[in-house]
C-alpha atoms as a PDB file:
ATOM      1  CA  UNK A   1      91.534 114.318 115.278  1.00  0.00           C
ATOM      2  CA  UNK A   2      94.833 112.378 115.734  1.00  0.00           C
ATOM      3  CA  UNK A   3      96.112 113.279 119.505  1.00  0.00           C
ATOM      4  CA  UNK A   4      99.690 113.845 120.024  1.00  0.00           C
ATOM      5  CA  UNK A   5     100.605 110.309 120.611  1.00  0.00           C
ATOM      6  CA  UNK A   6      99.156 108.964 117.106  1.00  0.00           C
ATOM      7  CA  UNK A   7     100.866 111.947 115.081  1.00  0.00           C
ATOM      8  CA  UNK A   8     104.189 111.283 116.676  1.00  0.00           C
ATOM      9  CA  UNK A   9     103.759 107.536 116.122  1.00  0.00           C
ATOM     10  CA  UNK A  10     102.527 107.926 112.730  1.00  0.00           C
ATOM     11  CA  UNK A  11     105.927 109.955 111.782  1.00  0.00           C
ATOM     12  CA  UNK A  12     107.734 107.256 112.880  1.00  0.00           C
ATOM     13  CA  UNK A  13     106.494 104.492 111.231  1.00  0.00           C
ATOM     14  CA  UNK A  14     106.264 106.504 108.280  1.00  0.00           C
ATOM     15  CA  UNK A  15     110.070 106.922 108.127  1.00  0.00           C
ATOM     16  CA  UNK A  16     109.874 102.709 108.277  1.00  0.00           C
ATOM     17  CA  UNK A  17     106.844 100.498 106.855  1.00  0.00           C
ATOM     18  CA  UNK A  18     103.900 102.818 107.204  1.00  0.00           C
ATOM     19  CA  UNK A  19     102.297 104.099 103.729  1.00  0.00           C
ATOM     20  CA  UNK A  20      99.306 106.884 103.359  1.00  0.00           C
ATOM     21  CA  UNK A  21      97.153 106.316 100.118  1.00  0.00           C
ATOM     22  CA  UNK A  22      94.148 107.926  98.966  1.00  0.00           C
ATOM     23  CA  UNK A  23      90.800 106.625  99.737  1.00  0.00           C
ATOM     24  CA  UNK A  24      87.970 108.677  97.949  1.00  0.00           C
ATOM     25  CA  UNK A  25      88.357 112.742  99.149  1.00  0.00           C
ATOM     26  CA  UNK A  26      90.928 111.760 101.430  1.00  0.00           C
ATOM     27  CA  UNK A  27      93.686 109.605 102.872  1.00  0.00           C
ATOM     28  CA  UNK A  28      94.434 107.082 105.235  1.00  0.00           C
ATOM     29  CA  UNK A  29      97.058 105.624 106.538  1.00  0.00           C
ATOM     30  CA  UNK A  30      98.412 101.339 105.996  1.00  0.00           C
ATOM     31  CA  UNK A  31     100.397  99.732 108.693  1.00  0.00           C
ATOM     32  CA  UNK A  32     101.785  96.083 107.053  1.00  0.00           C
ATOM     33  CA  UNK A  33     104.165  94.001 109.031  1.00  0.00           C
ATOM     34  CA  UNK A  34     105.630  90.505 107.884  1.00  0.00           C
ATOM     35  CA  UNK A  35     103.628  88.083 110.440  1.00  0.00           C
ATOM     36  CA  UNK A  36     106.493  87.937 112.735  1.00  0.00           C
ATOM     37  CA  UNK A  37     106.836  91.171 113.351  1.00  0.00           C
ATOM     38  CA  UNK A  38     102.520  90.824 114.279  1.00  0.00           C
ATOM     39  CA  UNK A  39     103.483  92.003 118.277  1.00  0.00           C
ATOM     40  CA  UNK A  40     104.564  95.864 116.211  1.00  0.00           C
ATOM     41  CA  UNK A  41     101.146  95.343 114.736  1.00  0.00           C
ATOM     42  CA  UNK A  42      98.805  94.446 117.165  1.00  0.00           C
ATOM     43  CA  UNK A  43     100.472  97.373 119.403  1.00  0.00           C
ATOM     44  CA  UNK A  44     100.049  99.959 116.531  1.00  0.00           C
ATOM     45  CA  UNK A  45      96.445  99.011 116.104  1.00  0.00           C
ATOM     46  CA  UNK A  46      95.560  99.653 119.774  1.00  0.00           C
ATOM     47  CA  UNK A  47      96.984 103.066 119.512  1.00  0.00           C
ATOM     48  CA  UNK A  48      95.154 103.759 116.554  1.00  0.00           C
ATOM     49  CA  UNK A  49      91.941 102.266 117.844  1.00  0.00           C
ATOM     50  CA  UNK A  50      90.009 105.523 117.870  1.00  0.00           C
ATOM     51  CA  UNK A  51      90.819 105.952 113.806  1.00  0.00           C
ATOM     52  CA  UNK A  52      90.623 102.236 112.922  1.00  0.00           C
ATOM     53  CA  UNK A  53      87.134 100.581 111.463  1.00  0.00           C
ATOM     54  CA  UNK A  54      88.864  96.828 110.843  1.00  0.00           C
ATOM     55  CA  UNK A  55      90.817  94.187 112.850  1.00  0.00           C
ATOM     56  CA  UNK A  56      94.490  93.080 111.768  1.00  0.00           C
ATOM     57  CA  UNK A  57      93.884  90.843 108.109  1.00  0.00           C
ATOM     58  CA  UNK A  58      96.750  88.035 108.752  1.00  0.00           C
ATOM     59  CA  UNK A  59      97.593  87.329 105.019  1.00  0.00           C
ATOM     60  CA  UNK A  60      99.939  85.375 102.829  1.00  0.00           C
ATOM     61  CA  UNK A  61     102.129  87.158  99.596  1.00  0.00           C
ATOM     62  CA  UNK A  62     104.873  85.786  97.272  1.00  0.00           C
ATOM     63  CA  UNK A  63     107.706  87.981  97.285  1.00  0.00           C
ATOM     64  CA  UNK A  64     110.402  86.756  94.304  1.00  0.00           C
ATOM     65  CA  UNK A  65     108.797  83.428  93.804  1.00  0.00           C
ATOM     66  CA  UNK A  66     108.942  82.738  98.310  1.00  0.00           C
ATOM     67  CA  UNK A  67     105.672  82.965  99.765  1.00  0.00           C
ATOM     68  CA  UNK A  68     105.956  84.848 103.519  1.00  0.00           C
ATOM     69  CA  UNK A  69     103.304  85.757 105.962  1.00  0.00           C
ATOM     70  CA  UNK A  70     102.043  89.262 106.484  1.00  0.00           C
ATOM     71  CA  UNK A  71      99.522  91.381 108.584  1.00  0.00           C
ATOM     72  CA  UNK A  72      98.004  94.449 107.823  1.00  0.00           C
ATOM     73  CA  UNK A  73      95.237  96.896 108.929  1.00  0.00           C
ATOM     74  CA  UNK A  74      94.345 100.558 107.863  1.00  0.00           C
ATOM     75  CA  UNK A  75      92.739 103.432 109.241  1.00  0.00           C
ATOM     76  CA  UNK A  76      89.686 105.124 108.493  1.00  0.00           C
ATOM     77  CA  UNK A  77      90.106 108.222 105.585  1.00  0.00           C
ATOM     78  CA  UNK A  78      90.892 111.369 107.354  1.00  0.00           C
ATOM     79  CA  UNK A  79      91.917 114.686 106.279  1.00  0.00           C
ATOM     80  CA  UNK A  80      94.959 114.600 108.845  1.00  0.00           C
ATOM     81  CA  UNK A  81      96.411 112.205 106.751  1.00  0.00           C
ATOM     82  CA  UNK A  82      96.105 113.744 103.747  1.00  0.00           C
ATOM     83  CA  UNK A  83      98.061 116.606 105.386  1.00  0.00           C
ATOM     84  CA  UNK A  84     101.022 113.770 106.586  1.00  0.00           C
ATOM     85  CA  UNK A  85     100.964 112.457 102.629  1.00  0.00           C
ATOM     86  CA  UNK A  86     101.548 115.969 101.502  1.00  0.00           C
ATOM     87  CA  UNK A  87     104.513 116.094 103.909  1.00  0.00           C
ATOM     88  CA  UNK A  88     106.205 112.677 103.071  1.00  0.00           C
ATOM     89  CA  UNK A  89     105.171 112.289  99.603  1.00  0.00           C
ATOM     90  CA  UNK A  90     106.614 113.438  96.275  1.00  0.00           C
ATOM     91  CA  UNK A  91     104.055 113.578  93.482  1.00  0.00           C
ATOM     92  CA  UNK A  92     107.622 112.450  91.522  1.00  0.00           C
ATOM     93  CA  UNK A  93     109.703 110.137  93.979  1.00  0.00           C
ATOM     94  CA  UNK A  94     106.743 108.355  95.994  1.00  0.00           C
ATOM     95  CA  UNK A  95     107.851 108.234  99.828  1.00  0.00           C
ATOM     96  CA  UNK A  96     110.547 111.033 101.185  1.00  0.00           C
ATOM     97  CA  UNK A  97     112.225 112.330 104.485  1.00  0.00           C
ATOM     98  CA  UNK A  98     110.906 116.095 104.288  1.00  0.00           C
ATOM     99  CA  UNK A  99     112.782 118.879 104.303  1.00  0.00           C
ATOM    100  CA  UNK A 100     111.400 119.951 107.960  1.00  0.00           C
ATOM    101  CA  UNK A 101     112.203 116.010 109.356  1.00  0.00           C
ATOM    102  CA  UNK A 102     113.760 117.802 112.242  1.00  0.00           C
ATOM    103  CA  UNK A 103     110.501 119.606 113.280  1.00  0.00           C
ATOM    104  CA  UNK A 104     108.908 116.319 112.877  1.00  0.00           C
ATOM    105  CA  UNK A 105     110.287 114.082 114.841  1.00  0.00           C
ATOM    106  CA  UNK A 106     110.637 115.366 117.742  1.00  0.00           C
ATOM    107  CA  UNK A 107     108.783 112.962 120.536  1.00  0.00           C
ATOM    108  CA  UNK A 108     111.109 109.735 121.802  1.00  0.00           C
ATOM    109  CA  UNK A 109     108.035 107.555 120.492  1.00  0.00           C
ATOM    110  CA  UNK A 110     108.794 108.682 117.112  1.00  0.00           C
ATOM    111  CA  UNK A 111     112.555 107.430 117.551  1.00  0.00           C
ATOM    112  CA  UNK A 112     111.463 104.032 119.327  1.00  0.00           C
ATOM    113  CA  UNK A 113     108.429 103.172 116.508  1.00  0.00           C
ATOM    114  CA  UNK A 114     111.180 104.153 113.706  1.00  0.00           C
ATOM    115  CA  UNK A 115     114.080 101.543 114.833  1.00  0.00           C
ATOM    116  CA  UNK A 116     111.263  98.820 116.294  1.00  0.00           C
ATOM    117  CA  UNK A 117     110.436  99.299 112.779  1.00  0.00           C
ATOM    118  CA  UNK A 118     113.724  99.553 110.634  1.00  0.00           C
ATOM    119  CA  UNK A 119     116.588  99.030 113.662  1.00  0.00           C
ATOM    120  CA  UNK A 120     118.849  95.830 113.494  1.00  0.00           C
ATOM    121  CA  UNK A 121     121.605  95.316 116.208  1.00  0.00           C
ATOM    122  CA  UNK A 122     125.361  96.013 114.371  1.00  0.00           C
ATOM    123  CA  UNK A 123     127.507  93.713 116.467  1.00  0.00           C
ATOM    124  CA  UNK A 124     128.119  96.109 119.586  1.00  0.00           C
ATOM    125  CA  UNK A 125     126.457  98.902 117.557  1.00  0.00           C
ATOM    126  CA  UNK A 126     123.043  99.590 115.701  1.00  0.00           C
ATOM    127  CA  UNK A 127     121.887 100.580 111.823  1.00  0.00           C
ATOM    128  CA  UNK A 128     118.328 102.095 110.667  1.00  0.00           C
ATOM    129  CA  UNK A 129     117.492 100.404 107.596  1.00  0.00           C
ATOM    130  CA  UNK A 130     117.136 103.566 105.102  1.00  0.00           C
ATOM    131  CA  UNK A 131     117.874 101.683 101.850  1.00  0.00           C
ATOM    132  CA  UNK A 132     114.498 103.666 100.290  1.00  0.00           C
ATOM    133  CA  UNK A 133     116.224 107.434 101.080  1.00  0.00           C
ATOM    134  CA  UNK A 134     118.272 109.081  99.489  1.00  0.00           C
ATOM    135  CA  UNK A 135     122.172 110.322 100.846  1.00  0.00           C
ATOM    136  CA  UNK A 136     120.462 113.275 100.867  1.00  0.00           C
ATOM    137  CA  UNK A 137     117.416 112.585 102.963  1.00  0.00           C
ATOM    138  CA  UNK A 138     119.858 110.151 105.086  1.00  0.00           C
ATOM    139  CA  UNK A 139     122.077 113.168 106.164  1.00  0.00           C
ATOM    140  CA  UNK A 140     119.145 115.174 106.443  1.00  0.00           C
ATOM    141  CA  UNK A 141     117.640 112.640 108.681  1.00  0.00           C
ATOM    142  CA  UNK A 142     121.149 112.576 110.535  1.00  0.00           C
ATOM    143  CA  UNK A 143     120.885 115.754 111.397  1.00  0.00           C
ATOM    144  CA  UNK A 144     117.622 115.664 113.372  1.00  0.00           C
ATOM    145  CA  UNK A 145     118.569 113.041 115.017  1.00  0.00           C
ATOM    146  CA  UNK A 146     121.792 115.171 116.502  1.00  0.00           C
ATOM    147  CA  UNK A 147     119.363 117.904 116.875  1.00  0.00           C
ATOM    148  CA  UNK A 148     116.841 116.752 118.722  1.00  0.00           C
ATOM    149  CA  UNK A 149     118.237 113.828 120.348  1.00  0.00           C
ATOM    150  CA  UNK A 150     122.305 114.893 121.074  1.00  0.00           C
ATOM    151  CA  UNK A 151     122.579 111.398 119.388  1.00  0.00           C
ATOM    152  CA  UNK A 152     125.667 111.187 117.222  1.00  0.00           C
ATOM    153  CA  UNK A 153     125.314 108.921 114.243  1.00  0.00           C
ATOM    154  CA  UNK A 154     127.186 108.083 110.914  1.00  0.00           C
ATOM    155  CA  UNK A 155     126.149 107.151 107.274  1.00  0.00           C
ATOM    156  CA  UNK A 156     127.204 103.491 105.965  1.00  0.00           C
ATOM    157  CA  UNK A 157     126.787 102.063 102.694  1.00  0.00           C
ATOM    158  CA  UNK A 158     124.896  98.746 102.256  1.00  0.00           C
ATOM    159  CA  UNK A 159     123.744  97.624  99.368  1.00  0.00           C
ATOM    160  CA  UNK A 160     124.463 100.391  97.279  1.00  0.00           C
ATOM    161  CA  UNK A 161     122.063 102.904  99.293  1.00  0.00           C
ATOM    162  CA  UNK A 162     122.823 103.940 102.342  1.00  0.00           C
ATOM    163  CA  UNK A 163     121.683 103.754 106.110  1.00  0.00           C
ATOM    164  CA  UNK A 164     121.919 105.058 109.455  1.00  0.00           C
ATOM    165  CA  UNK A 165     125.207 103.431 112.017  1.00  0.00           C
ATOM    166  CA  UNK A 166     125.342 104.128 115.857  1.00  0.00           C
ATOM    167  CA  UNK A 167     128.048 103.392 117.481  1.00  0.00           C
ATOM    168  CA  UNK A 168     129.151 101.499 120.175  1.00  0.00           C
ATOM    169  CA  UNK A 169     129.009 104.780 122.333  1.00  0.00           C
ATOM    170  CA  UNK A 170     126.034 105.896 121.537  1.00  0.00           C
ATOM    171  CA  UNK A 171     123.632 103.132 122.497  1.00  0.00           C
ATOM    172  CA  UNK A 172     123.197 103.600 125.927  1.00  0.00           C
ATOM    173  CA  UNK A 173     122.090 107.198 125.243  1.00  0.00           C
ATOM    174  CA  UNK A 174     119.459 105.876 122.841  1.00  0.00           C
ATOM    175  CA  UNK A 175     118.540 103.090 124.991  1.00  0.00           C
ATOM    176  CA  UNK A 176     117.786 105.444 127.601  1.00  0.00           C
ATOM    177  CA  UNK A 177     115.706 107.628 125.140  1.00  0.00           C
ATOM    178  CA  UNK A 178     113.387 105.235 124.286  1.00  0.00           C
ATOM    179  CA  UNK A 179     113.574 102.115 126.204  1.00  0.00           C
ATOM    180  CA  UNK A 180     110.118 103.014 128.093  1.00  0.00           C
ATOM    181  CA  UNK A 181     108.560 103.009 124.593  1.00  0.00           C
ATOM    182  CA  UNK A 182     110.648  99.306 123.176  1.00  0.00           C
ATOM    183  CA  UNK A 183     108.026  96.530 123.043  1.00  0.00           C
ATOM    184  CA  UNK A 184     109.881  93.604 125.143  1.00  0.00           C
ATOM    185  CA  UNK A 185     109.607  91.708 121.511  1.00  0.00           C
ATOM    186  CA  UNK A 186     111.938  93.954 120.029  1.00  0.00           C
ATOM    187  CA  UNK A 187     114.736  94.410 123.268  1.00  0.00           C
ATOM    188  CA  UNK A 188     116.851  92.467 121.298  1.00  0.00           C
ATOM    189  CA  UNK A 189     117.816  94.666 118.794  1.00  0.00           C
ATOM    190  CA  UNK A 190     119.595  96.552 121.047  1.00  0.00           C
ATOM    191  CA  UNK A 191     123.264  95.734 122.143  1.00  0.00           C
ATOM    192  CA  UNK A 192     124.300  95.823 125.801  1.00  0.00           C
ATOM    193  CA  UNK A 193     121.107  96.503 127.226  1.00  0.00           C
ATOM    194  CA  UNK A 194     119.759  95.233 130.901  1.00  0.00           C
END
């Protein structure tokens, strides 16, 4: 069985690059980086070790015409994640923030794997890349956040979807949240930190 740890790290990266396809009876879960981000990688497949039958596949892919390096491994099928792809899957819409996000995400590793994921520093503030939700699922996702976390966070619109802005005030709370969890790759992405 996944422990704690794994499930609380799996919902994170599922709200950023982490998919769950079907493998046979059951599911399993694929954890694909672009190769610089191969630190996020390596990490996640230590922490998944006791689910994991393959090493990290270091591969190239052309994305609009550019080739770019990427790294990838996936986990063995297990029926745990065919319970997570029946949470964040629509059999219409592909990948979604569930209704019950807020029960979900609940551990500070969950918060740290989702912005080492999706999190780019704002000038003296911070955004979570949600361009695949909806405003819907953003709010919704909003809303755990204040919830769980007494973090208070706004909606912004880039690119014609819309993502997730902490403010200036704000990111010493979060910092504090999750710093003990922060790869020191990925300390940059956070303004006005030690």
């Amino acid at each position: 069985r996944l422990n704690r740890r794994q499930k609380a790290i799996l919902v994170g990266s599922l709200l950023g690059d982490a998919n769950i396809n079907k493998r046979g009876k059951c599911h399993r879960a694929l954890f694909k980086h672009s190769g610089r981000q191969r630190h996020l990688l390596a990490w996640k497949r230590q922490e998944f070790d006791s689910i994991t039958g393959m090493g990290i596949n270091d591969f190239q892919q052309v994305v609009k015409g550019n080739t770019y390096d990427f790294c990838q491994f996936v986990t063995l099928t297990h029926p745990e994640f065919s319970t997570m792809h029946n949470i964040f899957y629509s059999p219409t819409k592909g990948k979604i923030v569930p209704a019950n996000i807020a029960g979900l995400i609940k551990d500070t590793i969950s918060l740290a794997v989702w912005i080492m994921d999706d999190g780019a520093k704002d000038n003296v503030g911070m955004t979570i890349q949600t361009h695949s939700f909806s405003k819907r699922e953003v709010e919704r996702l909003i809303r755990a956040l204040k919830l769980n976390f007494n973090l208070l966070c706004t909606m912004r619109k880039n690119k014609g979807k819309f993502i997730i802005y902490f403010p200036k005030s704000q990111i010493p709370k979060l910092w504090r949240l999750i710093r003990a969890h922060i790869l020191p790759e990925y300390r940059y992405k956070f303004p006005l930190t030690p």
